[in-house]
Protein backbone atom coordinates (compact mmCIF):
# COMPACT_ATOMS: atom_id res chain seq x y z
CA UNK A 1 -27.97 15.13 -5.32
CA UNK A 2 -26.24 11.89 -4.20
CA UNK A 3 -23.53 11.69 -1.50
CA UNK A 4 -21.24 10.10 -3.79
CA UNK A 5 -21.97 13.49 -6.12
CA UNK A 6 -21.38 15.71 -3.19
CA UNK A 7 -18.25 13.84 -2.47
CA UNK A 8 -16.76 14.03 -5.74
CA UNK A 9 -17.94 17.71 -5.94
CA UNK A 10 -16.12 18.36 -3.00
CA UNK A 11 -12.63 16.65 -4.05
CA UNK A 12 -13.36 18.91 -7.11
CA UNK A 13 -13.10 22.05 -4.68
CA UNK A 14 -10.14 20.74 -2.75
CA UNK A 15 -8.52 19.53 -5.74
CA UNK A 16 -6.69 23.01 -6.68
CA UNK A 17 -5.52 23.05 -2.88
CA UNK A 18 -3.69 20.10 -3.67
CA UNK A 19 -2.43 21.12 -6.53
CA UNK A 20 -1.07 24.23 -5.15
CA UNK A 21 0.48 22.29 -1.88
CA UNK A 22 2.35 19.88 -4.48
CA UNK A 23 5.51 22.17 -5.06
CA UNK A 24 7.05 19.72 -2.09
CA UNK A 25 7.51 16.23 -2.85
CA UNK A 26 6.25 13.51 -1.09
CA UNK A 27 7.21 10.10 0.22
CA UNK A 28 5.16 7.73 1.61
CA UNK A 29 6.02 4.47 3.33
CA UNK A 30 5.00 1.13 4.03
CA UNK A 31 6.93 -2.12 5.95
CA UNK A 32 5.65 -5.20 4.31
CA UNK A 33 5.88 -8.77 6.34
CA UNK A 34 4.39 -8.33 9.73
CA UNK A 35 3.05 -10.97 11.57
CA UNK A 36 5.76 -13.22 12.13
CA UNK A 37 8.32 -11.59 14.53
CA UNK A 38 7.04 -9.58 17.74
CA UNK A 39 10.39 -7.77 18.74
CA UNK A 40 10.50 -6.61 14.80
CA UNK A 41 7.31 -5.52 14.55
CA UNK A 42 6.89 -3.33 17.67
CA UNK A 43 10.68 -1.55 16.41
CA UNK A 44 9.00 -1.40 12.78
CA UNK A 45 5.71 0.21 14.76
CA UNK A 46 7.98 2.75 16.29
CA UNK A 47 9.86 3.96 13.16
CA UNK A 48 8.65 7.77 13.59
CA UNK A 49 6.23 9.56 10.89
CA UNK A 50 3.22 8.09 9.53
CA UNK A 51 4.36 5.15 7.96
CA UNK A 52 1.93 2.54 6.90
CA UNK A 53 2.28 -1.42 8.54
CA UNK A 54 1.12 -4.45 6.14
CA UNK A 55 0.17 -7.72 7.67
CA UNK A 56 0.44 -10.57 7.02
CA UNK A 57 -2.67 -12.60 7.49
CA UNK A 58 -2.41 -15.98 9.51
CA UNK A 59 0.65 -15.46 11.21
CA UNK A 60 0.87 -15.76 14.61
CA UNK A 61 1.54 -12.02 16.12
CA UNK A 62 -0.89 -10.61 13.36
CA UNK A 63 -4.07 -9.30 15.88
CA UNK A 64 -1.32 -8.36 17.78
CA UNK A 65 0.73 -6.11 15.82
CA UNK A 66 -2.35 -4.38 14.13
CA UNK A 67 -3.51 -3.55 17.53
CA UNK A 68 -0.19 -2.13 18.68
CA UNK A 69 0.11 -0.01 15.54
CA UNK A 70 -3.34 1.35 15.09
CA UNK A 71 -3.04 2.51 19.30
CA UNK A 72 -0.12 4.02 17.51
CA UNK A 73 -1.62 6.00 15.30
CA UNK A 74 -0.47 4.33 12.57
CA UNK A 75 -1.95 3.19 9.35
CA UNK A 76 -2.84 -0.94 9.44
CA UNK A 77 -3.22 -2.98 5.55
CA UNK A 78 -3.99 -6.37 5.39
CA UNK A 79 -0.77 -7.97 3.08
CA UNK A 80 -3.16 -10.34 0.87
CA UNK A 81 -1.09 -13.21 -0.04
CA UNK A 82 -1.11 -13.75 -4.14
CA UNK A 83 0.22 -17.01 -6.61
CA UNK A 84 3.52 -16.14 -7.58
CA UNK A 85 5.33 -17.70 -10.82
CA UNK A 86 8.07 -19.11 -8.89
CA UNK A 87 8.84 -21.05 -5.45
CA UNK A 88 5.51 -22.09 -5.08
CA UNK A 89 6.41 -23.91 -2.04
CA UNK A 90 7.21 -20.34 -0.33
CA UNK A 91 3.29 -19.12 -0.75
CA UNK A 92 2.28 -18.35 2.43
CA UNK A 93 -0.87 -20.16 3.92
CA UNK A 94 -4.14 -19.20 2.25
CA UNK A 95 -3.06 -17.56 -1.02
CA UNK A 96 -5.70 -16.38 -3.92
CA UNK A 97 -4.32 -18.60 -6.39
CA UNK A 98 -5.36 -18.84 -10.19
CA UNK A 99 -7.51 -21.82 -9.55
CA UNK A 100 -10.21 -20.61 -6.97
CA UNK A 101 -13.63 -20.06 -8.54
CA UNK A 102 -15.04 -16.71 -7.67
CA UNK A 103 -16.49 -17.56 -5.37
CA UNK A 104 -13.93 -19.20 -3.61
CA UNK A 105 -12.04 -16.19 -4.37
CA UNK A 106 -14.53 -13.72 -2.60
CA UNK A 107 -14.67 -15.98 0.41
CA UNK A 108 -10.79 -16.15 1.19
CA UNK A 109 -10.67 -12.15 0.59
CA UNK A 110 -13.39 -11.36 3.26
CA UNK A 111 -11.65 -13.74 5.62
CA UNK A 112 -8.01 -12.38 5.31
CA UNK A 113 -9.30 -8.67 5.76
CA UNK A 114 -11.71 -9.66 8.56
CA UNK A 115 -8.58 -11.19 10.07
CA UNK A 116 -6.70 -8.07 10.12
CA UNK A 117 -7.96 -5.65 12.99
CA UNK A 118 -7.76 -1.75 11.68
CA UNK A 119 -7.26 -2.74 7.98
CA UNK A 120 -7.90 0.32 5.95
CA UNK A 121 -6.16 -0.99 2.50
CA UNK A 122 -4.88 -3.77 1.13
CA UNK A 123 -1.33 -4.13 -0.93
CA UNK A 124 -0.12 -7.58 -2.52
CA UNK A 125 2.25 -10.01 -0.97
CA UNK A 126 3.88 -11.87 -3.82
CA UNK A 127 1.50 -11.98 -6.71
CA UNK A 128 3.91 -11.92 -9.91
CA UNK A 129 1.51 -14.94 -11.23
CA UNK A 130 -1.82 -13.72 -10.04
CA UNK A 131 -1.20 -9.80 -10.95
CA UNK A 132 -0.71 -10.11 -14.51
CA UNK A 133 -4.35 -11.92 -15.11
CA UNK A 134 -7.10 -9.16 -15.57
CA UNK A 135 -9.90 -11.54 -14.61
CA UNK A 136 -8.54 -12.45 -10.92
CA UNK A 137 -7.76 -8.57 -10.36
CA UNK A 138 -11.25 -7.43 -11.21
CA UNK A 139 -12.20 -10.21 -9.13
CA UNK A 140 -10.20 -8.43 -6.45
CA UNK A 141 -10.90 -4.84 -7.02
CA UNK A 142 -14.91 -5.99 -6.88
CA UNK A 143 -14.29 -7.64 -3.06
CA UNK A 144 -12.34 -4.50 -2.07
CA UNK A 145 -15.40 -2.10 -3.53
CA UNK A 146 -17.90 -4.50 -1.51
CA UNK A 147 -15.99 -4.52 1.51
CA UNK A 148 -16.04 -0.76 1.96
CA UNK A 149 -13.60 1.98 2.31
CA UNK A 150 -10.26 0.00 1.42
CA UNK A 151 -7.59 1.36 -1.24
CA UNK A 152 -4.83 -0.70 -2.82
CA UNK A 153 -1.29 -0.64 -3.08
CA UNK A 154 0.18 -2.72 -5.66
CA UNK A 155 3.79 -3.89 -4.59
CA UNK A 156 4.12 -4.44 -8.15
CA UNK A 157 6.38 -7.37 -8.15
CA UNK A 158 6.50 -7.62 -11.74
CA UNK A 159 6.67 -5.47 -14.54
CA UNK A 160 3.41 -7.87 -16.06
CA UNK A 161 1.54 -6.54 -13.81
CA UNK A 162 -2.41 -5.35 -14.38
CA UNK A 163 -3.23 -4.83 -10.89
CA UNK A 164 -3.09 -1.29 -10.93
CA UNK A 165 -4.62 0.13 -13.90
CA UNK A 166 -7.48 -2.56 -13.36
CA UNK A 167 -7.93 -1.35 -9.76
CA UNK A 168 -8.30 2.41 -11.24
CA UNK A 169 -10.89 0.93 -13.91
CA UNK A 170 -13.09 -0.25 -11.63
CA UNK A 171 -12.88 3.10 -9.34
CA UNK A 172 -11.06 1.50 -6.55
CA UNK A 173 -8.23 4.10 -5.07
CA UNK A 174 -4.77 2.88 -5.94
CA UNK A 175 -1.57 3.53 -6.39
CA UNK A 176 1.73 0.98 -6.88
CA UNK A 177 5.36 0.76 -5.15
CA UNK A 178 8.02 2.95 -7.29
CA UNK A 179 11.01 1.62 -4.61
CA UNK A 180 12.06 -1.66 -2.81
CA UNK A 181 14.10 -0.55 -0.07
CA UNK A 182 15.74 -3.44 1.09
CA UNK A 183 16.03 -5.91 -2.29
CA UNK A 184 18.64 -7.13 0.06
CA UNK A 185 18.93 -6.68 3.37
CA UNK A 186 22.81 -4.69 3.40
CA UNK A 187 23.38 -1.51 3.99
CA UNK A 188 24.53 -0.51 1.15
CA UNK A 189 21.53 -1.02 -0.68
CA UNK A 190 19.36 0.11 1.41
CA UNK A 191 20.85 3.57 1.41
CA UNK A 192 21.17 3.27 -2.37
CA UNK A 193 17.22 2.74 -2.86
CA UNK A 194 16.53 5.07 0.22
CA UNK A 195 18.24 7.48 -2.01
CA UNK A 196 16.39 6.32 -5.44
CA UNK A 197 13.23 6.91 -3.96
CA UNK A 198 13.92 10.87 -2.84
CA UNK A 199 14.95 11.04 -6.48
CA UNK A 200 11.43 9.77 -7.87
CA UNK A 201 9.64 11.96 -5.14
CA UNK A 202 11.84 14.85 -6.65
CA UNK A 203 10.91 14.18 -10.19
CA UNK A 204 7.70 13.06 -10.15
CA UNK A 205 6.29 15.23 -6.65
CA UNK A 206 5.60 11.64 -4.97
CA UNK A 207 7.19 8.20 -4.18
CA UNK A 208 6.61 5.03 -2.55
CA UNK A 209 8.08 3.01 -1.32
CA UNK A 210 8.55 -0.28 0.46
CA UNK A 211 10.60 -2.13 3.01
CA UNK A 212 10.17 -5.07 5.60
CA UNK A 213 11.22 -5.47 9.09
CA UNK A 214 14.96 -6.72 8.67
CA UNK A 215 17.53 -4.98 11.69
CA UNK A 216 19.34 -3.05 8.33
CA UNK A 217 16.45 -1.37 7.27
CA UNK A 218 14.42 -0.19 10.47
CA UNK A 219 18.27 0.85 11.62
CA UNK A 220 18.49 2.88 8.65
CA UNK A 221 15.00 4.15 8.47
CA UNK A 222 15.65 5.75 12.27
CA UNK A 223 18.39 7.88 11.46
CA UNK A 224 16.84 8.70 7.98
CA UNK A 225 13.49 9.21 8.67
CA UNK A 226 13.58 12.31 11.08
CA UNK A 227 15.82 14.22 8.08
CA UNK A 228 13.80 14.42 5.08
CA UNK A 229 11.76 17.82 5.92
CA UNK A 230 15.33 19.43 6.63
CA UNK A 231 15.98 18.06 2.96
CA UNK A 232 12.98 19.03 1.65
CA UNK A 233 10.80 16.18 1.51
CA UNK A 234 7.58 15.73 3.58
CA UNK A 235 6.91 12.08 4.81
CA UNK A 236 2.71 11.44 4.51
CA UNK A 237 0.68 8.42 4.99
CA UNK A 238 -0.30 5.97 2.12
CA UNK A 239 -3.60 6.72 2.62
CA UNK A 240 -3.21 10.63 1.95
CA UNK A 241 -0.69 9.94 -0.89
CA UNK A 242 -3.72 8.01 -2.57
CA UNK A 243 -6.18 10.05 -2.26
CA UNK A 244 -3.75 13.60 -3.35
CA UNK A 245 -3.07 10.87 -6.34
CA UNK A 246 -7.13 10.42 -7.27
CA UNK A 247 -7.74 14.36 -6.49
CA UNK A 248 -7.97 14.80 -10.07
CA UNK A 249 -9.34 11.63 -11.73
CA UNK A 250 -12.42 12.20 -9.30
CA UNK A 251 -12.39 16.21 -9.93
CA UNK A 252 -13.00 14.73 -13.82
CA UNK A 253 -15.52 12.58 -12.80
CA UNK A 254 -17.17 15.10 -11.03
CA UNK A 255 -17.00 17.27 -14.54
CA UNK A 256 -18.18 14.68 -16.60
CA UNK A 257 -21.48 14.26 -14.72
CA UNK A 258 -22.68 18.09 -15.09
């Protein structure tokens, strides 16, 4: 019997545990954009529960901030840069763009995660060009299956989209952002899709959702944060979210090779 068999055997055992345990609904968390901003991203690091911290390769407090949240005990992804449709002259330094070859495109993978001390997933930065083309994302979900034990998180930053179901095609653990927290950085709408995103978890027994390092949100996320089991909500890591998501999909896999 292979490990990966005995694994998948296993999730197959657990999997009516989690079942049972899903009466509560969950919300998981990630801040998007670190790298840039050291005062930011030690508040962001601080933010209490186990919410996840996305980095942004090549910036300068990147090694930094990974280190500061994984002696945190807090979960570290690598923020992979992607082509976007628009604004081109926003990418950030070392995008996957359409044009690499694939090898090209294998190369600048290994070197953003490499950069990123701690990196146990990746999520897209961007991407609303490069996430909608099948080819590039199996390209993708092949580098993160080679690399080892990464998941994904697609920020899903447009409806066009592909990442996702390709990265559950080709086995890799996913799952994709239901909530922008801060489409804009007031107040006001940050309570508003704060609010949203309890609704999803309420509906659908998960969430997730995303926010980035601006003074509104991490003010917010303080005071809100430390409520949510007094409302009924429990607050888990990405990485736990993804794999209570896959429970099942693996517990058929596990089925389908008796």
């Amino acid at each position: 019997m292979t490990v990966l068999r005995i694994v998948l055997l296993a999730t197959l055992l657990l999997a009516p545990q989690l079942h049972a345990e899903s009466t509560t609904p969950r919300i998981a968390i990630i801040i998007d954009d670190l790298g840039y901003k050291k005062q930011a991203g030690e508040r962001a690091i601080n933010l209490p529960g186990p919410i996840a911290f996305a980095i942004l390769p090549d910036t300068p407090r990147a090694t930094y901030l990974a280190e500061v949240a994984h002696a945190g005990g807090k979960e570290v992804l690598l923020h992979l840069p992607l082509q976007a449709t628009h604004d081109h002259e926003r990418e950030e330094p070392g995008s996957l763009v359409l044009d690499m070859s694939r090898d090209a495109f294998g190369k600048a993978f290994v070197d953003k995660v490499d950069s990123i001390p701690h990196a146990i997933g990746v999520n897209s930065h961007r991407g609303s060009l490069l996430t909608r083309h099948p080819g590039h994302m199996t390209w993708l979900m092949e580098e993160i299956l080679q690399y080892g034990d990464l998941f994904f998180v697609d920020s899903y930053t447009t409806a066009s989209s592909v990442a996702l179901s390709v990265a559950i095609e080709s086995g890799v653990p996913a799952v994709k952002r239901d909530v922008f927290l801060d489409p804009d950085a007031s107040p006001g709408t940050v309570e508003r899709e704060f609010a949203r995103l309890k609704k999803l978890a309420r509906q659908h027994g998960f969430a997730v959702g995303i926010g980035h390092p601006h003074a509104t949100t991490l003010e917010f996320l303080e005071k809100a944060l430390p409520t949510l089991q007094g409302d009924g909500y429990e607050l888990i890591s990405i990485s736990e979210l993804i794999a209570m998501k896959s429970a099942p999909a693996e517990s058929s896999m596990a089925l389908s090779a008796e």
